[in-house]
Protein backbone atom coordinates (compact mmCIF):
# COMPACT_ATOMS: atom_id res chain seq x y z
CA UNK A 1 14.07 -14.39 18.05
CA UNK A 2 15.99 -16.24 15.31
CA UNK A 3 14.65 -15.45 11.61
CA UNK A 4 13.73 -18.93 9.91
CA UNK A 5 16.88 -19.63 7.80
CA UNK A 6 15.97 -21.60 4.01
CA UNK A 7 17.71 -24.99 4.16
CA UNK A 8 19.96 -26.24 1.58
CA UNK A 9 18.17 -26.34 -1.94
CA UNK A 10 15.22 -23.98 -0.58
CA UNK A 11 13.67 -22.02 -4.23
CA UNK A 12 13.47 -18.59 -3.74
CA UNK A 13 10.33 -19.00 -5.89
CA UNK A 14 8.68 -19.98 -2.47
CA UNK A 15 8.87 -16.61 -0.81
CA UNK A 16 7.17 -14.61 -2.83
CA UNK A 17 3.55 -16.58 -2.36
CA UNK A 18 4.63 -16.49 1.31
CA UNK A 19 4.49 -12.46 0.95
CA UNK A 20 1.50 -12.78 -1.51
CA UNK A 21 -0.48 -14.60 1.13
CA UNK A 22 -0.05 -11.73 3.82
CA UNK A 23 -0.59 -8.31 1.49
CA UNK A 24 -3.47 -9.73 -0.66
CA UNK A 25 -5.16 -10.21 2.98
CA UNK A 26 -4.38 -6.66 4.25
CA UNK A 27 -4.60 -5.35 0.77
CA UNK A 28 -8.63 -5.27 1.62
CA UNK A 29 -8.23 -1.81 2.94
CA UNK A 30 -8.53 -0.93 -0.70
CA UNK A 31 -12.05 -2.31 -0.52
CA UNK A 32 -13.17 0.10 2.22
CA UNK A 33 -15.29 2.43 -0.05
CA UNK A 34 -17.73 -0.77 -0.07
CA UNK A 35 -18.59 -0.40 3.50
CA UNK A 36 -18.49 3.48 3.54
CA UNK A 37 -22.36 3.63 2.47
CA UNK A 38 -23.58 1.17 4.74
CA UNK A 39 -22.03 3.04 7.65
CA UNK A 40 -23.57 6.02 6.72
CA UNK A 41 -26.67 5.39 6.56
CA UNK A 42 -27.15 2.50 9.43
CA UNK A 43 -24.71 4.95 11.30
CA UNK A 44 -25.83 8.53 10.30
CA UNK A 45 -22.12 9.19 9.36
CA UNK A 46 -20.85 11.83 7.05
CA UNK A 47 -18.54 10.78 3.94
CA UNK A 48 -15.26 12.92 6.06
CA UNK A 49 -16.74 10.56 9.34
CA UNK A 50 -17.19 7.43 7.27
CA UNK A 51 -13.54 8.05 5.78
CA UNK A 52 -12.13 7.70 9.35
CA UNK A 53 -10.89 4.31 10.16
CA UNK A 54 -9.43 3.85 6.89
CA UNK A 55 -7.56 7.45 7.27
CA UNK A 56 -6.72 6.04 10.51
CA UNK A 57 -5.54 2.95 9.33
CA UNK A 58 -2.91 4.58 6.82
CA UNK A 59 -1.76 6.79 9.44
CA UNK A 60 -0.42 3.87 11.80
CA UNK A 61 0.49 2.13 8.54
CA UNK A 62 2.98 3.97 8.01
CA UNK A 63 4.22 5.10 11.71
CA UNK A 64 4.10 1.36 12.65
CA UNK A 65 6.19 0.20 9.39
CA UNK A 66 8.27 3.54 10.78
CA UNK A 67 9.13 2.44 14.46
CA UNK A 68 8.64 -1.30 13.58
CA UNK A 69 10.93 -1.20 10.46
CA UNK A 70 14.17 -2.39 12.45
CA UNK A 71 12.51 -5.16 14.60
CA UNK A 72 11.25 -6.41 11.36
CA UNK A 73 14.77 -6.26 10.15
CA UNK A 74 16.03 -7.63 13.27
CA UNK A 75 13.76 -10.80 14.28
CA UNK A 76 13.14 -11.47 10.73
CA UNK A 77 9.66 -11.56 8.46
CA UNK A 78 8.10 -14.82 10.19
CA UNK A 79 7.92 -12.36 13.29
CA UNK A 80 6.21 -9.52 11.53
CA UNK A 81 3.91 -11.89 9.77
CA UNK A 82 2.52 -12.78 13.24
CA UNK A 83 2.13 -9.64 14.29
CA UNK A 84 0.31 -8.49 11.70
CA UNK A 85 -1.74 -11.89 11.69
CA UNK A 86 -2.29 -10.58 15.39
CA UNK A 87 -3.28 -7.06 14.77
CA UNK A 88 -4.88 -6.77 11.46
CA UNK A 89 -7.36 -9.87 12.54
CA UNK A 90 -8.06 -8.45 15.96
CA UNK A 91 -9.18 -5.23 14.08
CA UNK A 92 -11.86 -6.60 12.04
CA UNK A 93 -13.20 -8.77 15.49
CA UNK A 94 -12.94 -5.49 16.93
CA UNK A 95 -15.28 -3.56 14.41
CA UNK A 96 -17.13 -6.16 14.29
CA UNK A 97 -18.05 -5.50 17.85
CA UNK A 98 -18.39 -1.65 17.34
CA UNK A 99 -20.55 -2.33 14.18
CA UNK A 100 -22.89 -4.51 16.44
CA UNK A 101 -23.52 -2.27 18.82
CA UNK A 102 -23.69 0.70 17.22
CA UNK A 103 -20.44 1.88 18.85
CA UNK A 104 -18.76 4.00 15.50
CA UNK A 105 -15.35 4.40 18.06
CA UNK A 106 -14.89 0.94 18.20
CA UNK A 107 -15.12 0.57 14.11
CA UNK A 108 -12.29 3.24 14.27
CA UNK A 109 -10.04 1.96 17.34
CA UNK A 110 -10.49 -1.29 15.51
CA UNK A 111 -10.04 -1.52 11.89
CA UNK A 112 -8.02 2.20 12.26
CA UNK A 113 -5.88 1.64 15.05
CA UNK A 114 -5.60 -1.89 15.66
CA UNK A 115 -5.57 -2.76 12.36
CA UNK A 116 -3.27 -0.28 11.35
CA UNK A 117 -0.85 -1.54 13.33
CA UNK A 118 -0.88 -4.96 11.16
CA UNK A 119 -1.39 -2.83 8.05
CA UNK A 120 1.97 -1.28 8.27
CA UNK A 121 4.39 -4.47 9.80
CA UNK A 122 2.70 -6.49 7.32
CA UNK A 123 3.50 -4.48 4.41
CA UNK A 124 7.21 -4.54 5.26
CA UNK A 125 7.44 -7.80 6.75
CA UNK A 126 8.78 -9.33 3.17
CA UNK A 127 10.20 -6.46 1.57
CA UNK A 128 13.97 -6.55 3.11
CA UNK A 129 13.66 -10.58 2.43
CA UNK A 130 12.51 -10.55 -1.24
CA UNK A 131 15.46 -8.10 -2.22
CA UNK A 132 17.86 -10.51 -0.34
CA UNK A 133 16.28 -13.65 -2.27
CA UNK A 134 16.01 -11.41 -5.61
CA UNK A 135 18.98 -8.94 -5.77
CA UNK A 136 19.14 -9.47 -9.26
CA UNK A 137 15.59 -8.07 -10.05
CA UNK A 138 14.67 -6.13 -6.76
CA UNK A 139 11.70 -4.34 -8.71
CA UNK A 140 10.22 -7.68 -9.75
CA UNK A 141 10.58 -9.04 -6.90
CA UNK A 142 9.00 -6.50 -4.57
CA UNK A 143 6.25 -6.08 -7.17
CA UNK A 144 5.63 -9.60 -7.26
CA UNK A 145 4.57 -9.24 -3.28
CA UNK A 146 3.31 -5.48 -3.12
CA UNK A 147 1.19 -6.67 -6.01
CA UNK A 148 -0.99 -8.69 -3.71
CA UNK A 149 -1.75 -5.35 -1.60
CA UNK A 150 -3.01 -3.60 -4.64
CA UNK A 151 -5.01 -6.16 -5.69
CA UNK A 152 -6.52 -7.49 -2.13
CA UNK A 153 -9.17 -5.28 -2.75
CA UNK A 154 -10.10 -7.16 -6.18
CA UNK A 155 -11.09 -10.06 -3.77
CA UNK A 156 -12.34 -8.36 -1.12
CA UNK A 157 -14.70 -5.46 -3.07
CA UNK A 158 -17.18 -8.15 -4.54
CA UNK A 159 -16.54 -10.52 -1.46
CA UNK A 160 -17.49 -7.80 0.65
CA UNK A 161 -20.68 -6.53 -1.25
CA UNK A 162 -21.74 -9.86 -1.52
CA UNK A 163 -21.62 -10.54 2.37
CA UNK A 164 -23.52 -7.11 3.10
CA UNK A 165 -26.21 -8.30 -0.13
CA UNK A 166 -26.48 -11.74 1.87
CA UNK A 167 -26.44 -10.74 5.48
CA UNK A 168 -27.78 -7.07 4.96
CA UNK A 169 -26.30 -3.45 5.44
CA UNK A 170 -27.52 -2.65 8.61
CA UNK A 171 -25.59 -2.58 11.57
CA UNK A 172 -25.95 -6.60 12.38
CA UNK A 173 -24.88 -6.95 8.74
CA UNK A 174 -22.06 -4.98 9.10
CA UNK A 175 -20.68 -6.65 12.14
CA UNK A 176 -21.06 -9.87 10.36
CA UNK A 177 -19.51 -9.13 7.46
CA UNK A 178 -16.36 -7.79 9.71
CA UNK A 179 -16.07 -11.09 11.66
CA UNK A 180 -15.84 -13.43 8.68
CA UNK A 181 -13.26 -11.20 7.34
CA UNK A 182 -10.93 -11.43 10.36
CA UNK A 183 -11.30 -15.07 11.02
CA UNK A 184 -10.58 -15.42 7.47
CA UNK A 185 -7.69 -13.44 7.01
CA UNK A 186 -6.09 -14.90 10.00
CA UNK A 187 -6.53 -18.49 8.11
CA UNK A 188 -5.10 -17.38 5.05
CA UNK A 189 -2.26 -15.08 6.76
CA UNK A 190 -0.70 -18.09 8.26
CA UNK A 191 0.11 -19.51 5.50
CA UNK A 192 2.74 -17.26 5.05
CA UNK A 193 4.13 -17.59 8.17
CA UNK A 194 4.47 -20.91 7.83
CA UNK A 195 6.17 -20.23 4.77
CA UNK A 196 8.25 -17.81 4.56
CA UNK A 197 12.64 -18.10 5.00
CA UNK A 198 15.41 -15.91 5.21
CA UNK A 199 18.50 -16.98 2.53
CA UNK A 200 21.45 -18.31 3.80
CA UNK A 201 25.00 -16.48 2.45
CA UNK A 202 25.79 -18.46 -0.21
CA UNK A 203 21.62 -18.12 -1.97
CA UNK A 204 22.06 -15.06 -1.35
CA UNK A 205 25.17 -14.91 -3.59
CA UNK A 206 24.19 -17.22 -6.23
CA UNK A 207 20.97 -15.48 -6.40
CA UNK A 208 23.05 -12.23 -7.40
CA UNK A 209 25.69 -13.72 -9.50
CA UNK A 210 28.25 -12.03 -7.64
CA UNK A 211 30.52 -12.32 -4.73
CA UNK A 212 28.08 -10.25 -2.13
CA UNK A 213 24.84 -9.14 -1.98
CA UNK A 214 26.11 -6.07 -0.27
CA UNK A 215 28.19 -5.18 -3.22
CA UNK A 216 28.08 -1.48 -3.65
CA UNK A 217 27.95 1.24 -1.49
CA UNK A 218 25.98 1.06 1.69
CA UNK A 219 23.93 3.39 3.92
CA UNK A 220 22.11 2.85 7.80
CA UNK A 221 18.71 3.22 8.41
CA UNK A 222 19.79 6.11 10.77
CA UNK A 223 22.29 7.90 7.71
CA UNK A 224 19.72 7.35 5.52
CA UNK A 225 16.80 10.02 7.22
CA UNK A 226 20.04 12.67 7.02
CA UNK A 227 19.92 12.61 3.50
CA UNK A 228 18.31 15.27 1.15
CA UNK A 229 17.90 11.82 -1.16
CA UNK A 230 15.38 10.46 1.30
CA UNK A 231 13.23 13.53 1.30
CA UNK A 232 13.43 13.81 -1.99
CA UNK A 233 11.66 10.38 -1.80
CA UNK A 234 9.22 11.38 1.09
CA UNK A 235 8.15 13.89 -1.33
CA UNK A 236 7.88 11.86 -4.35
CA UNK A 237 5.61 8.61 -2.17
CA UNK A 238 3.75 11.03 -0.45
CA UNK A 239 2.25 13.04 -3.58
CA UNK A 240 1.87 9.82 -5.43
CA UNK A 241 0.27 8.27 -2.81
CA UNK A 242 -1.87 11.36 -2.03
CA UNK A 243 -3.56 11.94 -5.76
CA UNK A 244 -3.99 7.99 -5.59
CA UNK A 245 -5.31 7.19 -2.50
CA UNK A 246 -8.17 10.24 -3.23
CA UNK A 247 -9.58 8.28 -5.85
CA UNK A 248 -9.32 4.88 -4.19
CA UNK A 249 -11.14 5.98 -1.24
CA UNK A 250 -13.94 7.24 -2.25
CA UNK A 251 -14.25 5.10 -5.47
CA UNK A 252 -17.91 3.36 -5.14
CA UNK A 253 -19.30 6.65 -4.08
CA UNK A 254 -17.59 8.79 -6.69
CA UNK A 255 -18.69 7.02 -9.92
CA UNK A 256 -22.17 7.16 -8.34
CA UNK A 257 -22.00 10.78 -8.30
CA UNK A 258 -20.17 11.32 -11.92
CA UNK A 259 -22.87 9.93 -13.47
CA UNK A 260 -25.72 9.79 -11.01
CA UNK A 261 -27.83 13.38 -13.35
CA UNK A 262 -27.09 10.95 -16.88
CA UNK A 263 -29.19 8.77 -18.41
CA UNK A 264 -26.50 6.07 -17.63
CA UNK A 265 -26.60 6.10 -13.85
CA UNK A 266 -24.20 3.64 -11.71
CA UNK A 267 -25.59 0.85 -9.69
CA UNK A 268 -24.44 -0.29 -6.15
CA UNK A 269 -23.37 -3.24 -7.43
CA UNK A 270 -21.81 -1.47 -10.57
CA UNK A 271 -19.75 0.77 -8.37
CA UNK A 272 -18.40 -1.93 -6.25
CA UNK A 273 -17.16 -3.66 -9.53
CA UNK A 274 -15.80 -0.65 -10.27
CA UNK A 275 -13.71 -0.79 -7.18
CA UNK A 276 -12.35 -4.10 -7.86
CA UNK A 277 -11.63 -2.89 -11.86
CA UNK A 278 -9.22 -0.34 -9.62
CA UNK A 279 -7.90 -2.81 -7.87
CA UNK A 280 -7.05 -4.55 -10.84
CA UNK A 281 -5.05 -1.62 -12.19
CA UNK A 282 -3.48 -0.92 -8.91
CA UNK A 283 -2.29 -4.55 -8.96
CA UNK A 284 -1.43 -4.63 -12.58
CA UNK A 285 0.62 -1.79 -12.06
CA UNK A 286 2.76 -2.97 -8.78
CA UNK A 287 3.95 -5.66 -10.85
CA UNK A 288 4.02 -4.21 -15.00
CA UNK A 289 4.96 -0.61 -14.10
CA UNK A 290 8.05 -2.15 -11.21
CA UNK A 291 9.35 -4.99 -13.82
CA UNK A 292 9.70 -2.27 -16.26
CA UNK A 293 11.43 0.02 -13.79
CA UNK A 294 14.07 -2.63 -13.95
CA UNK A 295 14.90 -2.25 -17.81
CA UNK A 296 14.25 1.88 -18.08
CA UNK A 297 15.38 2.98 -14.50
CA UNK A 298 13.25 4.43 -11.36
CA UNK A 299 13.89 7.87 -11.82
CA UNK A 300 12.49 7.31 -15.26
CA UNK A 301 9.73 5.32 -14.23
CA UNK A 302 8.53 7.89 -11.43
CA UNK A 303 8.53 10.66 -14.57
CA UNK A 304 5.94 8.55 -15.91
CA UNK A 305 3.98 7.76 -12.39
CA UNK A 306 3.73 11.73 -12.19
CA UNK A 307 3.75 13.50 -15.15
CA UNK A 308 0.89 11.46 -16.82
CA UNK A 309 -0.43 11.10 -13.78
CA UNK A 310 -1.42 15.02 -13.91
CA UNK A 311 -2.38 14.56 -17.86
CA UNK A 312 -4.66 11.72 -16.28
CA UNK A 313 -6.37 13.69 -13.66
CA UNK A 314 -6.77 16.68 -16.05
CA UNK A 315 -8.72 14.57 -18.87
CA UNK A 316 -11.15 13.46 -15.48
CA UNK A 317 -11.41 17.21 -14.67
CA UNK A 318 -12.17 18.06 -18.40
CA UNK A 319 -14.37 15.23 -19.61
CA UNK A 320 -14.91 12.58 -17.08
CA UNK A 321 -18.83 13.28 -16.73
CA UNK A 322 -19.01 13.38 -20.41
CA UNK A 323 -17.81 9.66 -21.25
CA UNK A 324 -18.16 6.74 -18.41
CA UNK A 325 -15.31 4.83 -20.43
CA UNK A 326 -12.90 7.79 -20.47
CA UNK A 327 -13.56 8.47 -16.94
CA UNK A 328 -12.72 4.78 -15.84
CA UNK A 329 -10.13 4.31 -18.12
CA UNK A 330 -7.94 7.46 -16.59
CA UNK A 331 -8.79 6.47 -13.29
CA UNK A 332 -7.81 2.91 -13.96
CA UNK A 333 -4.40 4.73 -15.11
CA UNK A 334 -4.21 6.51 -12.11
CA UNK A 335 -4.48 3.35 -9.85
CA UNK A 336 -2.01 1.75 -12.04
CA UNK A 337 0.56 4.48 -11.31
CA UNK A 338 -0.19 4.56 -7.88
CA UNK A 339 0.10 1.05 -7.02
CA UNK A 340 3.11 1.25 -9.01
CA UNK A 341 5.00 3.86 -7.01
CA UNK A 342 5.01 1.16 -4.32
CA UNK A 343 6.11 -1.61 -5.79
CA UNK A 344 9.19 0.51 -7.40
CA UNK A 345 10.22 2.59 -4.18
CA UNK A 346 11.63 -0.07 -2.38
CA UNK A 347 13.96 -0.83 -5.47
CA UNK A 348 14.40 2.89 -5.76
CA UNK A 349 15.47 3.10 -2.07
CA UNK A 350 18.03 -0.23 -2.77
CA UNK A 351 19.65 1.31 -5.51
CA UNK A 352 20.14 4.45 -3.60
CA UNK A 353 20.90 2.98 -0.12
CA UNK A 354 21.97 -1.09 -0.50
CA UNK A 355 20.53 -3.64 0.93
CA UNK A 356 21.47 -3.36 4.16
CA UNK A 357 19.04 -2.02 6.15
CA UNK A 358 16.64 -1.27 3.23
CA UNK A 359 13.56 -2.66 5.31
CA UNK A 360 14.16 -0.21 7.86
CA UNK A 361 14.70 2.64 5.45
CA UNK A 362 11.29 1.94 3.17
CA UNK A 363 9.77 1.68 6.88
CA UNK A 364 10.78 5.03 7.82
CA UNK A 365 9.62 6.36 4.29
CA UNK A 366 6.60 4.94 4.71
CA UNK A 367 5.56 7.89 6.85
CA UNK A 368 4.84 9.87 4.08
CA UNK A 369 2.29 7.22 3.22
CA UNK A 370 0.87 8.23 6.99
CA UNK A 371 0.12 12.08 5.80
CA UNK A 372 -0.77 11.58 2.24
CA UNK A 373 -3.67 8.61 3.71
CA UNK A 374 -5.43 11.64 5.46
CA UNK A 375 -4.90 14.15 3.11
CA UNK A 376 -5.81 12.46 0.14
CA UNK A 377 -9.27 11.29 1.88
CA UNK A 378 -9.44 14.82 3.65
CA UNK A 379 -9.30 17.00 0.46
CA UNK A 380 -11.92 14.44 -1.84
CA UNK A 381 -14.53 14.37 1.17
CA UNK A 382 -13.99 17.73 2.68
CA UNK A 383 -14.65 19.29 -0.73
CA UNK A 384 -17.30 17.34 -1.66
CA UNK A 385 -18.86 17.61 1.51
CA UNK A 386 -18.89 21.38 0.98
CA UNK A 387 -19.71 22.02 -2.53
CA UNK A 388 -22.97 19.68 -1.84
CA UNK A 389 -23.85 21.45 1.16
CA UNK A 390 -23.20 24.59 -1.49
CA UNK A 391 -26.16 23.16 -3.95
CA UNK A 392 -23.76 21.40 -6.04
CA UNK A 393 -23.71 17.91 -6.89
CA UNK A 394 -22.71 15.48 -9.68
CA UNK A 395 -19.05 16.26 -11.20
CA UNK A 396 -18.65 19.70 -9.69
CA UNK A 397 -18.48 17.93 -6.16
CA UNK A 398 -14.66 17.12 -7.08
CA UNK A 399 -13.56 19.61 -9.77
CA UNK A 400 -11.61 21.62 -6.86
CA UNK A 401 -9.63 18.61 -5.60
CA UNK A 402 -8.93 17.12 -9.23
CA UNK A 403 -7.07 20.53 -9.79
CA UNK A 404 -5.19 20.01 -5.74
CA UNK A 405 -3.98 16.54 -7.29
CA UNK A 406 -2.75 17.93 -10.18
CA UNK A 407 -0.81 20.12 -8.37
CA UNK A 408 0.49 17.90 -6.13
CA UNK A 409 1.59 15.40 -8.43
CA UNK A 410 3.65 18.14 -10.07
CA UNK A 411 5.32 18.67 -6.82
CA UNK A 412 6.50 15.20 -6.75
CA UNK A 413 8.12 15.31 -10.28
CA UNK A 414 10.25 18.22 -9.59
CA UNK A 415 11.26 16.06 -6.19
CA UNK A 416 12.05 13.02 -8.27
CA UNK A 417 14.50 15.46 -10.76
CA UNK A 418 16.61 16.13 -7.70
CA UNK A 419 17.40 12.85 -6.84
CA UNK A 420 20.62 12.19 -6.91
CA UNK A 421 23.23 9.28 -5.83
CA UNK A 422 24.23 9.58 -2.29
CA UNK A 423 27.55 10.99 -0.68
CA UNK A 424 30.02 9.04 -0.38
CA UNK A 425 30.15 10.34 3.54
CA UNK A 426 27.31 8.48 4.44
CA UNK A 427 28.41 5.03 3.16
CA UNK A 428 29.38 2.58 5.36
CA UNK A 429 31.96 -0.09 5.26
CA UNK A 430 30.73 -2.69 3.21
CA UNK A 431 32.99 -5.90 3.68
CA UNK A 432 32.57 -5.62 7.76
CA UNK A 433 28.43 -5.45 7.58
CA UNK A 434 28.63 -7.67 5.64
CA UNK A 435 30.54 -10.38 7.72
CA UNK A 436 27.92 -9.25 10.57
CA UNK A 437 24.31 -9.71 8.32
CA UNK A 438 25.73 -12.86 6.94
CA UNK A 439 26.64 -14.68 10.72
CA UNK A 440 23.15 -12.71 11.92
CA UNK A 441 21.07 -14.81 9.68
CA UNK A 442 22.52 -18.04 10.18
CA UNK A 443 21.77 -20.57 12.97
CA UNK A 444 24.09 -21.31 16.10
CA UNK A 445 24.68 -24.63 14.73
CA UNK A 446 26.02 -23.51 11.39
C-alpha cells in the first residue's frame, strides 16, 4: 500500500488538522476518570478494578505503536489512520455491549484491548509525517498534533458527564454513552484520513531550507534499541509519564477526596471540570512547553519537565488539602509537563537519531509509556485502596504515592543528564537512504 503523496502546491499547513482530527478523538482516554464512578457503583467495581481498561489501554498503546511502528512507516499515515479508525471505534461499540449487559470483561477487552490497539497506531500515525513536512521546527510541529491527544479529554470530560447526566449512570446509561462515542469518533476520525499526505522530495527540501531532509547523521529503528541513548530515553518517558498519568487517572475522584472533610467540598460536576481544566494544561503544554524546546533545547526542557515536576508534587504533598487553588494549580503544572514530555520526545528522538526511521523509533519508545500506564494507575489506586481500608481517608489516601512520584521523577532527571549524542558506529549512510525514502514515497508514475 502506496502512502498518499501531496501534489504539487499541497500546504503543509494541511497536515497538521489531519493529525489533530485523529489524537483529539483518541485523546478521550484522558477523560476516563469520568466513567470510573459510574462503573463502580452500577458495577460493584473497586477504584484498582475500575482503573483496568484504561491501564489496559496504555499497555497495548504502547506495544501496538511498538510492533506497528514500521508498518506505519512503511504503508504510510492514511493506513494507520484507518486502523485506528477501525480499532479505537470498535472498542467503544464493544464496551458498549459489555456495559449493557453487565459483562465488566467486555468493557476491558473493548475499550482496553481493542481500543488500545487504535490508541497506540493512532498516536504515531502522523508523527514520522509532520517531522518530514516540518523539519525546520520538529517540536512545533509534533506538538501541534500530540496537542490534540492531551486535550481530547477537554472535549470529551464534559461531553461525557453530560451524556451519563442525560441518559443516566447506570449500566444502560453507560452503554449509551459508549456507543455515541464510537460512532462519533469514527465520523470525525475520517476526516483525517481523507486528509492527510506524505511530501514529495523537493517539499520536503524547501520545507527545510536545505539540500536533504536527511541531512545529518542517521540511525535504524533496529541500531537505535542498541543504544544506551534510547534507554536513557525509556527512562526519562516512562517516569514522566508515570508521575503524570497517576494524577490524570484518577483526577475526578481525587479532588473529591482532597477536599471531601472541608467546608468546600467538590461536586460531581465540579470534578469532571476539573478533569477537563487538566486537559487543558496537558494540551497547553504539548504545544507551549515543545515550541519552547525548540529555542532552549530538549535536554533543557526535560530538566524542567522533571525537576519542577518533583517541586510540584511536593507542594501537593505539603499543602494541597490546605488550599483548593494551590492544589489545582500544581496539578495543572504537572499535566502541563506531562503532556509536554510527549510532544518534545519525538523531536528529542530526531535530533538524536534523524529522520529516518524516527516513527519507528518513538514507536518502540513508546513501550515505556506501556509500563508507566499501569504503574502510575497501580501505585495511586493500590495505595489508596489500602490506606482507606486502613481508616484513612481524605489527603492521607495519597501522601505515600505523592512521595513514589517524587522519586521517580528524580530518576528520570539523572537519565536525561546522561544523554548524550550517538556513536558515530551506529550511523548509517546518509546520501544512499536517502535516494531509497525519497523514490519510496513517490508514485510509479513520477
Amino acid at each position: 500500500m502506496s502512502p498518499p503523496v501531496a501534489p504539487a502546491g499541497w500546504s503543509r499547513w494541511l497536515v497538521p488538522p489531519a493529525a489533530l482530527s485523529v489524537h483529539l478523538s483518541i485523546g478521550q482516554a484522558y477523560a476516563w476518570s469520568v466513567f470510573k464512578p459510574p462503573l463502580e457503583s452500577s458495577l460493584g467495581l473497586s477504584g484498582t478494578q475500575s482503573a483496568l481498561p484504561f491501564q489496559l489501554a496504555i499497555v497495548m498503546l504502547g506495544l501496538s505503536a511498538a510492533f506497528g511502528g514500521t508498518l506505519v512507516e512503511r504503508n504510510g499515515p492514511r493506513w494507520a489512520m484507518t486502523v485506528a479508525l477501525v480499532c479505537f471505534s470498535s472498542g467503544f461499540l464493544i464496551s458498549a455491549l459489555g456495559a449493557s449487559t453487565e459483562q465488566y470483561w467486555l468493557i476491558v477487552l473493548g475499550y482496553g484491548f481493542v481500543g488500545g490497539i487504535g490508541l497506540g497506531i493512532g498516536y504515531i500515525s502522523p508523527v514520522s509525517t509532520l517531522i518530514k513536512w516540518f523539519p525546520d521546527r520538529p517540536g512545533m510541529a509534533t506538538g501541534i498534533a500530540i496537542m490534540g491527544f492531551g486535550g481530547g479529554a477537554l472535549i470529551a470530560s464534559p461531553w461525557s458527564a453530560q451524556m451519563l447526566e442525560s441518559f443516566g449512570s447506570d449500566s444502560s446509561g453507560i452503554a449509551l454513552a459508549f456507543l455515541v462515542h464510537g460512532l462519533s469518533y469514527a465520523v470525525f476520525m475520517s476526516l483525517g484520513v481523507l486528509l492527510v499526505r506524505v511530501p514529495r522530495g523537493e517539499d520536503r527540501e524547501a520545507a527545510a531550507g536545505a539540500p536533504s531532509v536527511l541531512q545529518g547523521p542517521q540511525v535504524s529503528a533496529n541500531s537505535a534499541i542498541r543504544t544506551p541513548q534510547f534507554w536513557c530515553l525509556w527512562v526519562v518517558l516512562c517516569m514522566n509519564v508515570t508521575a503524570g498519568i497517576g494524577i490524570l487517572e484518577k483526577a475526578a475522584p481525587m479532588i473529591q477526596d482532597f477536599f471531601k472533610d472541608t467546608s468546600t467540598p467538590v461536586s460531581v460536576s465540579a470534578s469532571a471540570g476539573f478533569v477537563a481544566l487538566l486537559s487543558a494544561a496537558n494540551m497547553a503544554g504539548r504545544i507551549g512547553w515543545s515550541s519552547t524546546s525548540d529555542l532552549i533545547g530538549r535536554k533543557n526542557i526535560y530538566r524542567v519537565y522533571l525537576g519542577f515536576g518533583a517541586v510540584m508534587y511536593g507542594l501537593i504533598a505539603l499543602f494541597g488539602d490546605s488550599s483548593k487553588p494551590l492544589f489545582i494549580l500544581c496539578a495543572m503544572v504537572i499535566l502541563s509537563f506531562y503532556g509536554g514530555g510527549f510532544a518534545t520526545i519525538p523531536a528529542y528522538l530526531k535530533d538524536l537519531f534523524g529522520t529516518y526511521q524516527v516513527g519507528a523509533i518513538h514507536g518502540r519508545l513508546l513501550t515505556a509509556w506501556s509500563l508507566a500506564g499501569v504503574l502510575g494507575p497501580l501505585i495511586v489506586n493500590w495505595i489508596a485502596d489500602h490506606q482507606k481500608d486502613a481508616g484513612k481517608s481524605g489527603a492521607s489516601l495519597y501522601g505515600l504515592s505523592f512521595v513514589i512520584m517524587i522519586g521517580l521523577l528524580v530518576v528520570g532527571f539523572v537519565a536525561n543528564e546522561l544523554v548524550r549524542p550517538v556513536n558515530a558506529r551506529h550511523h548509517i549512510p546518509a546520501p544512499r537512504e536517502e535516494t531509497v525514502d525519497v523514490e519510496r514515497q513517490q508514485p510509479e508514475s513520477a
